[in-house]
PDB file of N, CA and C in Angstrom:
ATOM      1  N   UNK A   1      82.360 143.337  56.058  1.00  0.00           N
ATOM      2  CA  UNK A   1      81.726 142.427  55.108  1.00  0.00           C
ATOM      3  C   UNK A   1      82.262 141.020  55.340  1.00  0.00           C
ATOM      4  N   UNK A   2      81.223 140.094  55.403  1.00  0.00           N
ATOM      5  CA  UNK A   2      81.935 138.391  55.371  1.00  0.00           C
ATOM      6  C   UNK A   2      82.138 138.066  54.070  1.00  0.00           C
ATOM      7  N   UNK A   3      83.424 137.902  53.703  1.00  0.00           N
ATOM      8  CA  UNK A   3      83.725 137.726  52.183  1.00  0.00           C
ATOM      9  C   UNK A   3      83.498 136.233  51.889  1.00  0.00           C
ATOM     10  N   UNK A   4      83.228 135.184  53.108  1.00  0.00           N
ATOM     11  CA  UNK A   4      82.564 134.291  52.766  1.00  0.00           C
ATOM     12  C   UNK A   4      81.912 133.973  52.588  1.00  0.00           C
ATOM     13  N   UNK A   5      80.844 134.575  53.328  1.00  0.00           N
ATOM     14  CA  UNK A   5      79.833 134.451  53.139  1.00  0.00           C
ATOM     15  C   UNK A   5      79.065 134.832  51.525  1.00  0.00           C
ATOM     16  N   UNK A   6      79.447 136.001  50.667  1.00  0.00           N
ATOM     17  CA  UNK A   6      79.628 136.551  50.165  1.00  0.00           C
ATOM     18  C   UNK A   6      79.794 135.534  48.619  1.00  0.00           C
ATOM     19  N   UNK A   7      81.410 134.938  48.594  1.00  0.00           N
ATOM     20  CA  UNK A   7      81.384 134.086  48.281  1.00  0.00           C
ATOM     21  C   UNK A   7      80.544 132.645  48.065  1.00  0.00           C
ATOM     22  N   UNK A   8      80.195 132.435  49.228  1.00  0.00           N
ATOM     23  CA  UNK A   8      78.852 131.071  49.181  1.00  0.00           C
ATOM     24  C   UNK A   8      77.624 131.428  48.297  1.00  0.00           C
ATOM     25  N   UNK A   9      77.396 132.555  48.500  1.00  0.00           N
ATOM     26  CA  UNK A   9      75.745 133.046  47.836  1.00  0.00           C
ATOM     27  C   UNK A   9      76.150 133.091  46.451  1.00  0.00           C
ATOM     28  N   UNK A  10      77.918 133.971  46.019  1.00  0.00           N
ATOM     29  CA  UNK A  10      78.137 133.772  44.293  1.00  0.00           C
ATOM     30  C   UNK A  10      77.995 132.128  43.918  1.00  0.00           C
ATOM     31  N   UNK A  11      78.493 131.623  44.689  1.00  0.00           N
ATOM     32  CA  UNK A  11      78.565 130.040  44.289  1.00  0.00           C
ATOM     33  C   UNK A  11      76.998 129.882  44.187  1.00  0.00           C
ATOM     34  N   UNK A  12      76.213 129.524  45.281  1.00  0.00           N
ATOM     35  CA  UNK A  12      75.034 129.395  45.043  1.00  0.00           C
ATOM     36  C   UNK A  12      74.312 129.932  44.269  1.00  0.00           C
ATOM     37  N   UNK A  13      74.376 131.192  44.032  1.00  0.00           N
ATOM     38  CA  UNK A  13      74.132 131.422  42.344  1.00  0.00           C
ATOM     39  C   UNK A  13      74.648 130.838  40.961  1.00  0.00           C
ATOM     40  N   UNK A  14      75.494 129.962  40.930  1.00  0.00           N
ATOM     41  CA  UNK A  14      76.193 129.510  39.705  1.00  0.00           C
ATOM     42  C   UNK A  14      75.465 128.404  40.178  1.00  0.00           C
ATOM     43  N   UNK A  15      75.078 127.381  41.052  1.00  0.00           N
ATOM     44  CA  UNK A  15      74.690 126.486  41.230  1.00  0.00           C
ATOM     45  C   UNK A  15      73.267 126.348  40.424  1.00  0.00           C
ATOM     46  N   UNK A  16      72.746 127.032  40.903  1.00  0.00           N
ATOM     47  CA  UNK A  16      71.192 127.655  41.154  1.00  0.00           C
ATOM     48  C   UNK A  16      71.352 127.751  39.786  1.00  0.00           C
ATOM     49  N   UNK A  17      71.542 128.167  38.692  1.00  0.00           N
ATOM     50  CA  UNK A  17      71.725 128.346  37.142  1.00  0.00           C
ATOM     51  C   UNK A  17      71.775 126.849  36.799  1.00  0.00           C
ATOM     52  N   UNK A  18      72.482 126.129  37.499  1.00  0.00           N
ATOM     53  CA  UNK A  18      73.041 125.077  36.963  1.00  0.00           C
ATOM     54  C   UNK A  18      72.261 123.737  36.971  1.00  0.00           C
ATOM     55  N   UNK A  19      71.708 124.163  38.035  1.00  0.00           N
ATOM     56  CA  UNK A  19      70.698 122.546  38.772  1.00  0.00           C
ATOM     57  C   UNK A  19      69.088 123.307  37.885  1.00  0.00           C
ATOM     58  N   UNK A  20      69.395 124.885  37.691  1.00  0.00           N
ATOM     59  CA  UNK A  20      68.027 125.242  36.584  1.00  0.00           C
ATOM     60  C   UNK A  20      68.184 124.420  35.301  1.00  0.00           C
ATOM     61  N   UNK A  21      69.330 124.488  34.799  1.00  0.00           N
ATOM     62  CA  UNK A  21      69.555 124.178  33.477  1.00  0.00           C
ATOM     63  C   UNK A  21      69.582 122.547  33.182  1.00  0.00           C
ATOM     64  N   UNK A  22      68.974 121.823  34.172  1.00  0.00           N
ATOM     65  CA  UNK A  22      69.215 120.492  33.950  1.00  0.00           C
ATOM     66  C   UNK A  22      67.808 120.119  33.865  1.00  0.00           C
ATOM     67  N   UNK A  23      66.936 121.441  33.734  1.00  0.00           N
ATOM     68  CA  UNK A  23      65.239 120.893  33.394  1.00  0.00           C
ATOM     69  C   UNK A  23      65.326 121.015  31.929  1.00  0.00           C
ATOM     70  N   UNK A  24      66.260 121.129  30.869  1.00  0.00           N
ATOM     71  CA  UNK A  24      66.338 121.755  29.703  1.00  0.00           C
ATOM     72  C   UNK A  24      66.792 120.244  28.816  1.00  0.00           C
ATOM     73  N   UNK A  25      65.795 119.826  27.697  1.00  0.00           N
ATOM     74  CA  UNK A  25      65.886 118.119  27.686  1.00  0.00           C
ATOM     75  C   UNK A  25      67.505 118.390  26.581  1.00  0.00           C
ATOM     76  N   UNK A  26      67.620 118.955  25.666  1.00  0.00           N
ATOM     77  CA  UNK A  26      68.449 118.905  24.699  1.00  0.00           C
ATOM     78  C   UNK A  26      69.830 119.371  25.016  1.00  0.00           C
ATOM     79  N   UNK A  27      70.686 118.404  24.662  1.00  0.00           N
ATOM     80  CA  UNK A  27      71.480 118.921  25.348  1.00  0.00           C
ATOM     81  C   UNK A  27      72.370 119.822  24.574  1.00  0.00           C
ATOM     82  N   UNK A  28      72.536 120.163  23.328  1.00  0.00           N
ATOM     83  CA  UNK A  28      73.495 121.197  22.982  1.00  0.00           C
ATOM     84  C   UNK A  28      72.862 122.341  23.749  1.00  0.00           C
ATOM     85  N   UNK A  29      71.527 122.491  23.953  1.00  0.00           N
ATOM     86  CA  UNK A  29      70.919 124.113  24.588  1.00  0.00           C
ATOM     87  C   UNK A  29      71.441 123.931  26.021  1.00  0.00           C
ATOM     88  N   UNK A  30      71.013 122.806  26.350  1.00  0.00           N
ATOM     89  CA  UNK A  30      71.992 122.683  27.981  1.00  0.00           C
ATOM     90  C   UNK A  30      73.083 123.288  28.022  1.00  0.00           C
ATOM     91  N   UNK A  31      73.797 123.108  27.215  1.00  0.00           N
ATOM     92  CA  UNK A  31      75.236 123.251  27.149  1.00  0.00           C
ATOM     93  C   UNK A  31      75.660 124.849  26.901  1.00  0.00           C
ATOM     94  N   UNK A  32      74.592 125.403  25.831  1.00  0.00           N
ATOM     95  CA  UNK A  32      74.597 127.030  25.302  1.00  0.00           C
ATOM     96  C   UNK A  32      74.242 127.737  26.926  1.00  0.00           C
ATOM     97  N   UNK A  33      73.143 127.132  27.687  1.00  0.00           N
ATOM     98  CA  UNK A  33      72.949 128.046  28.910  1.00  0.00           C
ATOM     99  C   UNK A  33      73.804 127.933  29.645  1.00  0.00           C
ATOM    100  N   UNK A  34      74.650 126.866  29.810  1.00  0.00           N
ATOM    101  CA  UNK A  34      75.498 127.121  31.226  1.00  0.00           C
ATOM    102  C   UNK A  34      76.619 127.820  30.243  1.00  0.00           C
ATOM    103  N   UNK A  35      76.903 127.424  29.464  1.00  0.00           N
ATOM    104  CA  UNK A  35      77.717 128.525  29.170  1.00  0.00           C
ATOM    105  C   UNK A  35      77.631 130.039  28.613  1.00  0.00           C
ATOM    106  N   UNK A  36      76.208 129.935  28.536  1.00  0.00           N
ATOM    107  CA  UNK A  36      76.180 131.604  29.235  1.00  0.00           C
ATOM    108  C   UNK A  36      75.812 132.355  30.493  1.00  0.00           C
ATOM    109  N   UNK A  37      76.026 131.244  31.085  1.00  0.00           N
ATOM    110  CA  UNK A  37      75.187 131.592  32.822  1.00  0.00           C
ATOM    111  C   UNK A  37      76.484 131.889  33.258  1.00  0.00           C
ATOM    112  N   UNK A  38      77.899 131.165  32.668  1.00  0.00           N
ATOM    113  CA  UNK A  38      79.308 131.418  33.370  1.00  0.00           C
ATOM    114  C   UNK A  38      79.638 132.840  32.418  1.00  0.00           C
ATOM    115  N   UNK A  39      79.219 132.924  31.153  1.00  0.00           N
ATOM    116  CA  UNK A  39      79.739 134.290  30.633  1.00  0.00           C
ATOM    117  C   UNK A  39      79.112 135.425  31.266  1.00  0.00           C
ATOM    118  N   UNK A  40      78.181 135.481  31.285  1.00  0.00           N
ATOM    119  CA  UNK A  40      77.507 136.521  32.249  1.00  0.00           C
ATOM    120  C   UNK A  40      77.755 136.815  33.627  1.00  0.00           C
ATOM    121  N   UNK A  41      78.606 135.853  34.565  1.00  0.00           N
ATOM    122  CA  UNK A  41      78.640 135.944  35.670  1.00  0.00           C
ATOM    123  C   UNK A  41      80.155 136.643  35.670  1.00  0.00           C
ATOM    124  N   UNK A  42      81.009 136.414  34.678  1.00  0.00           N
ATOM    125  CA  UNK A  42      82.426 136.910  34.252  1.00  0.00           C
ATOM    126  C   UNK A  42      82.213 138.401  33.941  1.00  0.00           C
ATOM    127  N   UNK A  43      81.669 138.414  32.813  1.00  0.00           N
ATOM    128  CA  UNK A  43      81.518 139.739  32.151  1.00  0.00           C
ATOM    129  C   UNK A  43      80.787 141.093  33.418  1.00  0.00           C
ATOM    130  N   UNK A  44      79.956 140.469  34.459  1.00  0.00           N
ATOM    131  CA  UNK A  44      79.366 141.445  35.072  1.00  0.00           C
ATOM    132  C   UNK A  44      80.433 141.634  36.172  1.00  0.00           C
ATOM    133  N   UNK A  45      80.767 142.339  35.905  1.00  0.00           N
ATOM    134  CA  UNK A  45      81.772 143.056  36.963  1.00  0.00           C
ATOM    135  C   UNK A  45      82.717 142.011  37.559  1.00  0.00           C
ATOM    136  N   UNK A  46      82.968 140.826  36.874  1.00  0.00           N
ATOM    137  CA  UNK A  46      83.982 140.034  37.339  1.00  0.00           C
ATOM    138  C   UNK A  46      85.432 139.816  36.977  1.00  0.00           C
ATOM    139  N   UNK A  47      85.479 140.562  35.572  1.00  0.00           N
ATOM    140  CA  UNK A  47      86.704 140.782  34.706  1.00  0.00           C
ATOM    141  C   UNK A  47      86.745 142.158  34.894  1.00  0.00           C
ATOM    142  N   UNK A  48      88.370 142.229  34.351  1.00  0.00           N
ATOM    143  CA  UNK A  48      88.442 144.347  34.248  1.00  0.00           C
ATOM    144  C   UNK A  48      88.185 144.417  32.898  1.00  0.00           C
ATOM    145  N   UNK A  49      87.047 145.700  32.597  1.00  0.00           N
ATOM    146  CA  UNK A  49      87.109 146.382  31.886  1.00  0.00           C
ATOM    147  C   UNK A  49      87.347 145.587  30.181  1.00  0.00           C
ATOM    148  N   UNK A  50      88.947 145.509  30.474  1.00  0.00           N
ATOM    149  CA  UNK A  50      90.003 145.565  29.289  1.00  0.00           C
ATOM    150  C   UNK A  50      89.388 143.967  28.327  1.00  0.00           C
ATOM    151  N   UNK A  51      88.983 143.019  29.230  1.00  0.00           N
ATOM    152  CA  UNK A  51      88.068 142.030  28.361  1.00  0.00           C
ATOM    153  C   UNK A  51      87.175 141.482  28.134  1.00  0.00           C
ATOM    154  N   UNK A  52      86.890 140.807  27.345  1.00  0.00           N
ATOM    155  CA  UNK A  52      85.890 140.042  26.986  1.00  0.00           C
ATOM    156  C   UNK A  52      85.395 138.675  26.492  1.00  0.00           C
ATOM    157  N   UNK A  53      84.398 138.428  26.186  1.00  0.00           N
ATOM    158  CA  UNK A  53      84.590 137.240  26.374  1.00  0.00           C
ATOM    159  C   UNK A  53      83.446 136.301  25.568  1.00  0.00           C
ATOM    160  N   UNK A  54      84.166 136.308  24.608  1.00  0.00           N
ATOM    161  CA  UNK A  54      83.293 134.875  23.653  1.00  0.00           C
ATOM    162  C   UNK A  54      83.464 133.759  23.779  1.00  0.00           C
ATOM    163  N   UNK A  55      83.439 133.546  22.293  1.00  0.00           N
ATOM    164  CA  UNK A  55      83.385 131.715  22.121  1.00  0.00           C
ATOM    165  C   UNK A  55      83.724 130.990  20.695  1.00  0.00           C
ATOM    166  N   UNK A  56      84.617 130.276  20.524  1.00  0.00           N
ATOM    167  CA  UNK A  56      84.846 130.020  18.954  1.00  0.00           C
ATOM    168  C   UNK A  56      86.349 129.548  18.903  1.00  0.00           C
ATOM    169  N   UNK A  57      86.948 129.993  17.691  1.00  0.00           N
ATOM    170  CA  UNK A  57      88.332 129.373  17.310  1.00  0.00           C
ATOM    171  C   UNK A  57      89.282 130.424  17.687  1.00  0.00           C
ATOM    172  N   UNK A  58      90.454 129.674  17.491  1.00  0.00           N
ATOM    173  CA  UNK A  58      91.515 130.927  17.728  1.00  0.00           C
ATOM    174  C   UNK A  58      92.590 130.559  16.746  1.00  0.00           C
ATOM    175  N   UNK A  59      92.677 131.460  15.983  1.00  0.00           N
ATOM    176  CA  UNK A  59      94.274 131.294  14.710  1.00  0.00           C
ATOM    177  C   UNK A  59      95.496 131.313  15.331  1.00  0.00           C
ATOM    178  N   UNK A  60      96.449 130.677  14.876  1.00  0.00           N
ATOM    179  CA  UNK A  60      98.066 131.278  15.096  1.00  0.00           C
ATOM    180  C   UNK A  60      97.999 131.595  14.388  1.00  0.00           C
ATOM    181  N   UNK A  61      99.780 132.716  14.140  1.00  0.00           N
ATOM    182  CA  UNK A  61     100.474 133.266  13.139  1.00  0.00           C
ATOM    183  C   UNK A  61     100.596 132.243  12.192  1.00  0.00           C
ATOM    184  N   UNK A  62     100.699 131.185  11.546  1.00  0.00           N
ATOM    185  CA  UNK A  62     101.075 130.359  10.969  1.00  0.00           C
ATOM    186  C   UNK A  62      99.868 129.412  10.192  1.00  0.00           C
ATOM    187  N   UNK A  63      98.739 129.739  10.157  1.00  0.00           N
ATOM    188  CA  UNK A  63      97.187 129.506   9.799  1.00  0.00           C
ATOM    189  C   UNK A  63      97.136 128.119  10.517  1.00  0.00           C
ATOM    190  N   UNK A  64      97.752 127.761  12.014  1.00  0.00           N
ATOM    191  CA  UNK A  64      97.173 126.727  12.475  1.00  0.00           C
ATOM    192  C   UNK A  64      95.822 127.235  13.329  1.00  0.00           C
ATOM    193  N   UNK A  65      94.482 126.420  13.249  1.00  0.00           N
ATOM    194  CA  UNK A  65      93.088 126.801  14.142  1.00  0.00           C
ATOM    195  C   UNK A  65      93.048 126.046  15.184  1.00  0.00           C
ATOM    196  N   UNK A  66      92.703 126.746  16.254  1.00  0.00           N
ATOM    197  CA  UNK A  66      92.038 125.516  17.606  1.00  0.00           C
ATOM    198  C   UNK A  66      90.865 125.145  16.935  1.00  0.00           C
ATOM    199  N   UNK A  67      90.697 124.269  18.087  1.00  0.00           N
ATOM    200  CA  UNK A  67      89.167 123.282  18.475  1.00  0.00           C
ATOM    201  C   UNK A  67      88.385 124.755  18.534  1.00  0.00           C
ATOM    202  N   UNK A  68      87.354 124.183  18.477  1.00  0.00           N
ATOM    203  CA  UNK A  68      86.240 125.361  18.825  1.00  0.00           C
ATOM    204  C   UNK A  68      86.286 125.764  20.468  1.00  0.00           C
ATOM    205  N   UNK A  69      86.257 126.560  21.443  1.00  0.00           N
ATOM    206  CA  UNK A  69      87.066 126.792  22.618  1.00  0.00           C
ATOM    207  C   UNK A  69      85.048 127.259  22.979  1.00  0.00           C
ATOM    208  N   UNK A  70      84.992 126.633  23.801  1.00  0.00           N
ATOM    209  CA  UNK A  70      83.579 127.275  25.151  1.00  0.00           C
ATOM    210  C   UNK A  70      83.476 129.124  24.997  1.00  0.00           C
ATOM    211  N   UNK A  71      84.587 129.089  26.280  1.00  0.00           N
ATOM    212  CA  UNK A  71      84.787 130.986  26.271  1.00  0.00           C
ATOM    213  C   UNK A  71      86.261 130.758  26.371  1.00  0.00           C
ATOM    214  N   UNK A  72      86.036 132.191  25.943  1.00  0.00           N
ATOM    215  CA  UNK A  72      87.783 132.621  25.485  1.00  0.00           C
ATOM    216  C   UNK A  72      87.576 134.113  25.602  1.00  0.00           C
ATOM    217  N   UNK A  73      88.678 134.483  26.735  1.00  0.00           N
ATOM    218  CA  UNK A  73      88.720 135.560  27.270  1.00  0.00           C
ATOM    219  C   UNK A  73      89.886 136.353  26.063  1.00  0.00           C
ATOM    220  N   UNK A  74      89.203 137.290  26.405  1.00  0.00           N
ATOM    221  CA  UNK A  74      90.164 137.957  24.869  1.00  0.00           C
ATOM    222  C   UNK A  74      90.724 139.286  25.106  1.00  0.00           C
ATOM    223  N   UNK A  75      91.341 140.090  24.962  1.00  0.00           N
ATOM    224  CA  UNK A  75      91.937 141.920  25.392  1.00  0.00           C
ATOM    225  C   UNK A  75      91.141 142.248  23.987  1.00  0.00           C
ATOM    226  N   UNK A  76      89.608 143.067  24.963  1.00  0.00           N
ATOM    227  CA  UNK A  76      88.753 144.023  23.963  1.00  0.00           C
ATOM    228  C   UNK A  76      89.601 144.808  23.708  1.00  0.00           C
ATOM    229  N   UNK A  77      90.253 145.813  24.175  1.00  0.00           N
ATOM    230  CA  UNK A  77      90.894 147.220  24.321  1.00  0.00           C
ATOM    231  C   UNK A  77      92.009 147.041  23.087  1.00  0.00           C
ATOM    232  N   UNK A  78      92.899 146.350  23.276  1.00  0.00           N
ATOM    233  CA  UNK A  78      94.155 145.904  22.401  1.00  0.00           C
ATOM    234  C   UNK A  78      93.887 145.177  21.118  1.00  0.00           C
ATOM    235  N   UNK A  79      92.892 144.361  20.823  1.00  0.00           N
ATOM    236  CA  UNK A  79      92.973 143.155  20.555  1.00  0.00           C
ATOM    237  C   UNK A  79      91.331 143.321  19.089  1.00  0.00           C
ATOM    238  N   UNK A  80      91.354 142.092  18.619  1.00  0.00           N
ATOM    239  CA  UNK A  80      90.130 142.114  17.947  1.00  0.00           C
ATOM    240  C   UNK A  80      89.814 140.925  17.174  1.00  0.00           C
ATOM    241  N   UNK A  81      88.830 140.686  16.564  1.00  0.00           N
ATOM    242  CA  UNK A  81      88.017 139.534  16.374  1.00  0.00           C
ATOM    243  C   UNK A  81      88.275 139.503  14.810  1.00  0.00           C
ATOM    244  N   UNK A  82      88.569 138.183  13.959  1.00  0.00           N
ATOM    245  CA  UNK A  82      88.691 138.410  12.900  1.00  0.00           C
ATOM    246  C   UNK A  82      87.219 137.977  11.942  1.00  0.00           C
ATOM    247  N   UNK A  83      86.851 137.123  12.819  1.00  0.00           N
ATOM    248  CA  UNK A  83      85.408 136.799  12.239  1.00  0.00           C
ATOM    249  C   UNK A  83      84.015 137.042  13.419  1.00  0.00           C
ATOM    250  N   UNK A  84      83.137 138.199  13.699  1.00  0.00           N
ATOM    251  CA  UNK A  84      82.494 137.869  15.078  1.00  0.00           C
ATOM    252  C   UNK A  84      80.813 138.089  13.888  1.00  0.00           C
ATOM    253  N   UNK A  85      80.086 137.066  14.954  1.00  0.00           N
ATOM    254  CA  UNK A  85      78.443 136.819  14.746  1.00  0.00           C
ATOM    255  C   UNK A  85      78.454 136.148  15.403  1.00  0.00           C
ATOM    256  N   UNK A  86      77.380 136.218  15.704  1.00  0.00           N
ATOM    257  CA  UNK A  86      76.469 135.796  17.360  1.00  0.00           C
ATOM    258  C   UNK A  86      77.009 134.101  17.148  1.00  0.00           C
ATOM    259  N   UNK A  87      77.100 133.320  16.261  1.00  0.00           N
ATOM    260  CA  UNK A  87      77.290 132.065  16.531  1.00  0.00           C
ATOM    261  C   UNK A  87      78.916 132.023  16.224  1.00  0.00           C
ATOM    262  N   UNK A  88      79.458 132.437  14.823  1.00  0.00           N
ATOM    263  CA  UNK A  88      80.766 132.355  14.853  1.00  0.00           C
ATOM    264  C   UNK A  88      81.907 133.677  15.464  1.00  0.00           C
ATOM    265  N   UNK A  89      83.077 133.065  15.864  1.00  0.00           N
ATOM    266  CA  UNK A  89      83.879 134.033  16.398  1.00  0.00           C
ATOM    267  C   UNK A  89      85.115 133.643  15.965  1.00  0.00           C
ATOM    268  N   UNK A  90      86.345 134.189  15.608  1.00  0.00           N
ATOM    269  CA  UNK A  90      87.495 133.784  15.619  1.00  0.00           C
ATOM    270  C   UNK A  90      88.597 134.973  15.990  1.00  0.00           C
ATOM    271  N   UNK A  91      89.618 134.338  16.611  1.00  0.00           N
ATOM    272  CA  UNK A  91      90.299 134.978  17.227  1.00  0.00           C
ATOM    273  C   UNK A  91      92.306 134.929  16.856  1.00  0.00           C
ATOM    274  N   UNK A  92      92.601 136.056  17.236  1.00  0.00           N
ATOM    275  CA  UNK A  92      94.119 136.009  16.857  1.00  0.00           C
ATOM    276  C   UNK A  92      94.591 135.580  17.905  1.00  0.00           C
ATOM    277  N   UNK A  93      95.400 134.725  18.110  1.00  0.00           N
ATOM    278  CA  UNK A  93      96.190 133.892  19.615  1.00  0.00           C
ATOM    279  C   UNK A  93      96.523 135.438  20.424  1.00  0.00           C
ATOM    280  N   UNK A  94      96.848 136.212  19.734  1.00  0.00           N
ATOM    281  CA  UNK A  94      97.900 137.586  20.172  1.00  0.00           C
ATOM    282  C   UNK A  94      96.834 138.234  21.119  1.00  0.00           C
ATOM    283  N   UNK A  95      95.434 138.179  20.944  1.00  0.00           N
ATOM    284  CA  UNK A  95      94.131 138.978  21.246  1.00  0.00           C
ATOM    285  C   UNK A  95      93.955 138.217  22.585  1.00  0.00           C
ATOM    286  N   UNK A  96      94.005 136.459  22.756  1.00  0.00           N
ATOM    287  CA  UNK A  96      93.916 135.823  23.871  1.00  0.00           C
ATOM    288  C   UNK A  96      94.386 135.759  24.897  1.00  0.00           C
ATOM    289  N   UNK A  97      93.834 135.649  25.938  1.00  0.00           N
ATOM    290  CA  UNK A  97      94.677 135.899  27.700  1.00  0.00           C
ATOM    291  C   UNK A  97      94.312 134.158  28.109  1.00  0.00           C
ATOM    292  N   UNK A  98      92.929 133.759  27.559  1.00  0.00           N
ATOM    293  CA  UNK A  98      93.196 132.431  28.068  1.00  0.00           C
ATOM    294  C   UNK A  98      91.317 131.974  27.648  1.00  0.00           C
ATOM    295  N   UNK A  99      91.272 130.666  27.385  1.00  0.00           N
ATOM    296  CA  UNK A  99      89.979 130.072  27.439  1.00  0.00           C
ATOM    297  C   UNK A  99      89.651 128.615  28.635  1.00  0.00           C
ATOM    298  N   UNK A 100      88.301 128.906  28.536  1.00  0.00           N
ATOM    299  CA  UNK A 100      87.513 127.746  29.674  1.00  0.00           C
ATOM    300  C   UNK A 100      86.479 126.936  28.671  1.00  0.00           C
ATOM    301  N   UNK A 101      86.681 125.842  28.857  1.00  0.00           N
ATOM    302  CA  UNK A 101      86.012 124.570  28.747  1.00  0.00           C
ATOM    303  C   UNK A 101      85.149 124.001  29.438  1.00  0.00           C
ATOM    304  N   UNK A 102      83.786 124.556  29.447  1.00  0.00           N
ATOM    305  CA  UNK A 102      82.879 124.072  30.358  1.00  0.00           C
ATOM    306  C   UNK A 102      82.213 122.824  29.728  1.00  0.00           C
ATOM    307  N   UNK A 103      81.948 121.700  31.192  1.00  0.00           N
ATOM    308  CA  UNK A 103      81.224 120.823  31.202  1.00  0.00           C
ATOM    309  C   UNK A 103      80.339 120.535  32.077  1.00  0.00           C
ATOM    310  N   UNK A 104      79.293 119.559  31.934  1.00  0.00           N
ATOM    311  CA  UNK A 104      78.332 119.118  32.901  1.00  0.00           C
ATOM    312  C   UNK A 104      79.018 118.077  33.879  1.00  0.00           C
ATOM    313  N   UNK A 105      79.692 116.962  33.127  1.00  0.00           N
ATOM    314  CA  UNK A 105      80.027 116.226  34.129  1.00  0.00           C
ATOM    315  C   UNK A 105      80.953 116.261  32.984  1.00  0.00           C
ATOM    316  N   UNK A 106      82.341 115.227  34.287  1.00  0.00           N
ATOM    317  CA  UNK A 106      83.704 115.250  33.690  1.00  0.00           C
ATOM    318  C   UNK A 106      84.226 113.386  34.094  1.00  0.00           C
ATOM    319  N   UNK A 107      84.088 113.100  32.678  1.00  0.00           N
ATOM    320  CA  UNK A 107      84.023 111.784  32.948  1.00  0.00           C
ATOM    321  C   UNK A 107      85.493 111.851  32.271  1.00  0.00           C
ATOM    322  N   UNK A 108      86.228 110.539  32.191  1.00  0.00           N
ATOM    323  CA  UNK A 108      87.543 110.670  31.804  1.00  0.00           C
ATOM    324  C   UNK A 108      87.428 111.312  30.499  1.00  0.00           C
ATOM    325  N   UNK A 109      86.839 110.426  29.181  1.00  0.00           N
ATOM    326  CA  UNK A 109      87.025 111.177  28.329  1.00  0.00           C
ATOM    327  C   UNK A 109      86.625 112.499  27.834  1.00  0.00           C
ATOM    328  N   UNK A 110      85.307 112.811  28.443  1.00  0.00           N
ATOM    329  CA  UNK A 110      85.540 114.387  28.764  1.00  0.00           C
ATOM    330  C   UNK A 110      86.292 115.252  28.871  1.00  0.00           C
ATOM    331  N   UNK A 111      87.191 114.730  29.953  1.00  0.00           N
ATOM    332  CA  UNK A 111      88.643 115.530  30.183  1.00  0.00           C
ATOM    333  C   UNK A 111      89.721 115.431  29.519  1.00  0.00           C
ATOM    334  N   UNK A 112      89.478 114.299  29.013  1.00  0.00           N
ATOM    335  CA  UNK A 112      91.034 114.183  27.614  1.00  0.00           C
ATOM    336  C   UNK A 112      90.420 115.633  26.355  1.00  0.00           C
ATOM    337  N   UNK A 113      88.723 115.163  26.411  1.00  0.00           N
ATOM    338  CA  UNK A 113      88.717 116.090  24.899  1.00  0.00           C
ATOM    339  C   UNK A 113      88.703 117.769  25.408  1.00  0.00           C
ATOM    340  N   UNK A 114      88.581 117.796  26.977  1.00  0.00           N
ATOM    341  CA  UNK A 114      88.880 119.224  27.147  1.00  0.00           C
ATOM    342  C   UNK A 114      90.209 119.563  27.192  1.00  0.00           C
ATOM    343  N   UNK A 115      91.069 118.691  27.061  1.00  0.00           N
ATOM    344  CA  UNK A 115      92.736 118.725  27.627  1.00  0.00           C
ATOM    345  C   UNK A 115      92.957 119.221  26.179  1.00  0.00           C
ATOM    346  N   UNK A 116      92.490 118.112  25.194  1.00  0.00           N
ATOM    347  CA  UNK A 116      92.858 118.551  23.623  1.00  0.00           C
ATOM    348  C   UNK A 116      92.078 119.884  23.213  1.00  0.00           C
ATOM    349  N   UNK A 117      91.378 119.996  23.590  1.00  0.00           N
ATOM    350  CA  UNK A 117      91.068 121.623  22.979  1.00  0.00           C
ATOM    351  C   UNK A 117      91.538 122.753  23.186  1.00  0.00           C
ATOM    352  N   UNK A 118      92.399 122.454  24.652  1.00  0.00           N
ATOM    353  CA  UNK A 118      93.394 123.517  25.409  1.00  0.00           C
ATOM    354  C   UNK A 118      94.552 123.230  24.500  1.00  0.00           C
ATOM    355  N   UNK A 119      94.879 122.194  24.005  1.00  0.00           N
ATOM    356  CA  UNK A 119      96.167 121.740  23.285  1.00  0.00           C
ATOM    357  C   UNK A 119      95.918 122.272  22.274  1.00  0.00           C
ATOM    358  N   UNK A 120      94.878 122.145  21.561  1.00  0.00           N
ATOM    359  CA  UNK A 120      94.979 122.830  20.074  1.00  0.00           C
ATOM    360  C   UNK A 120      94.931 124.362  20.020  1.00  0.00           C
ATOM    361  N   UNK A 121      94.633 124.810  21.146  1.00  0.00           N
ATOM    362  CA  UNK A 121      95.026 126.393  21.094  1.00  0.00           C
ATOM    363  C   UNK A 121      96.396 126.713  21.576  1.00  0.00           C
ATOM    364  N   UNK A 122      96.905 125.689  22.468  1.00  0.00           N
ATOM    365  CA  UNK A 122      98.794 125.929  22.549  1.00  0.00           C
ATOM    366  C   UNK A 122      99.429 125.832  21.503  1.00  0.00           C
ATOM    367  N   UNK A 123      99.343 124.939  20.465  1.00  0.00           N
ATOM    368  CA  UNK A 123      99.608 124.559  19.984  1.00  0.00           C
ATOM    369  C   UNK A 123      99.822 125.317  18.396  1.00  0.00           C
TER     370      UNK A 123
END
């Protein structure tokens, strides 16, 4: 097998989603498809098993909340959701392995407010 090759065509499929989703005028829906064009490409046989993978807040022990987080990979098996519906989700830090911040383009401040949303879940 050419695992690069292999590789190029997954990419070109995330592409191909991506350069689709830019015929879409509004942009919060812009924003809902690519980020489910990347959850779907995770969830199908790209993660083990053990997670999953929404979207929403995440609690500490201490009732501090993140930012609202893109996807947030979570331990289904171990772990669990304290608030889940299709739009809201919230999560116990303890349940989290890690979240992604997707954007279209990454202009500076883009990246500060994705830096802070990673911060408010360290945090």
């Amino acid at each position: 097998m050419d695992t690069k090759k292999v590789f190029r065509m997954i990419s070109d499929k995330l592409m191909t989603d991506f350069v689709m989703s830019a015929e879409i005028n509004h942009n919060g829906n812009k924003g809902e498809y690519r980020e489910s064009a990347l959850r779907d490409f995770l969830v199908k046989g790209r993660l083990p098993e053990r997670y999953g993978v929404g979207s929403g807040e995440i609690v500490g022990p201490v009732q501090n909340v993140s930012k609202q987080s893109d996807l947030v990979i979570y331990d289904k098996i171990n772990g669990f959701s304290l608030m889940y519906s299709d739009q809201v989700q919230v999560y116990p830090i303890e349940c989290v392995a890690g979240i992604i911040e997707v954007k279209s383009s990454l202009s500076k401040a883009e990246f500060i407010r994705a830096l802070e949303n990673i911060k408010s879940v360290k945090s």
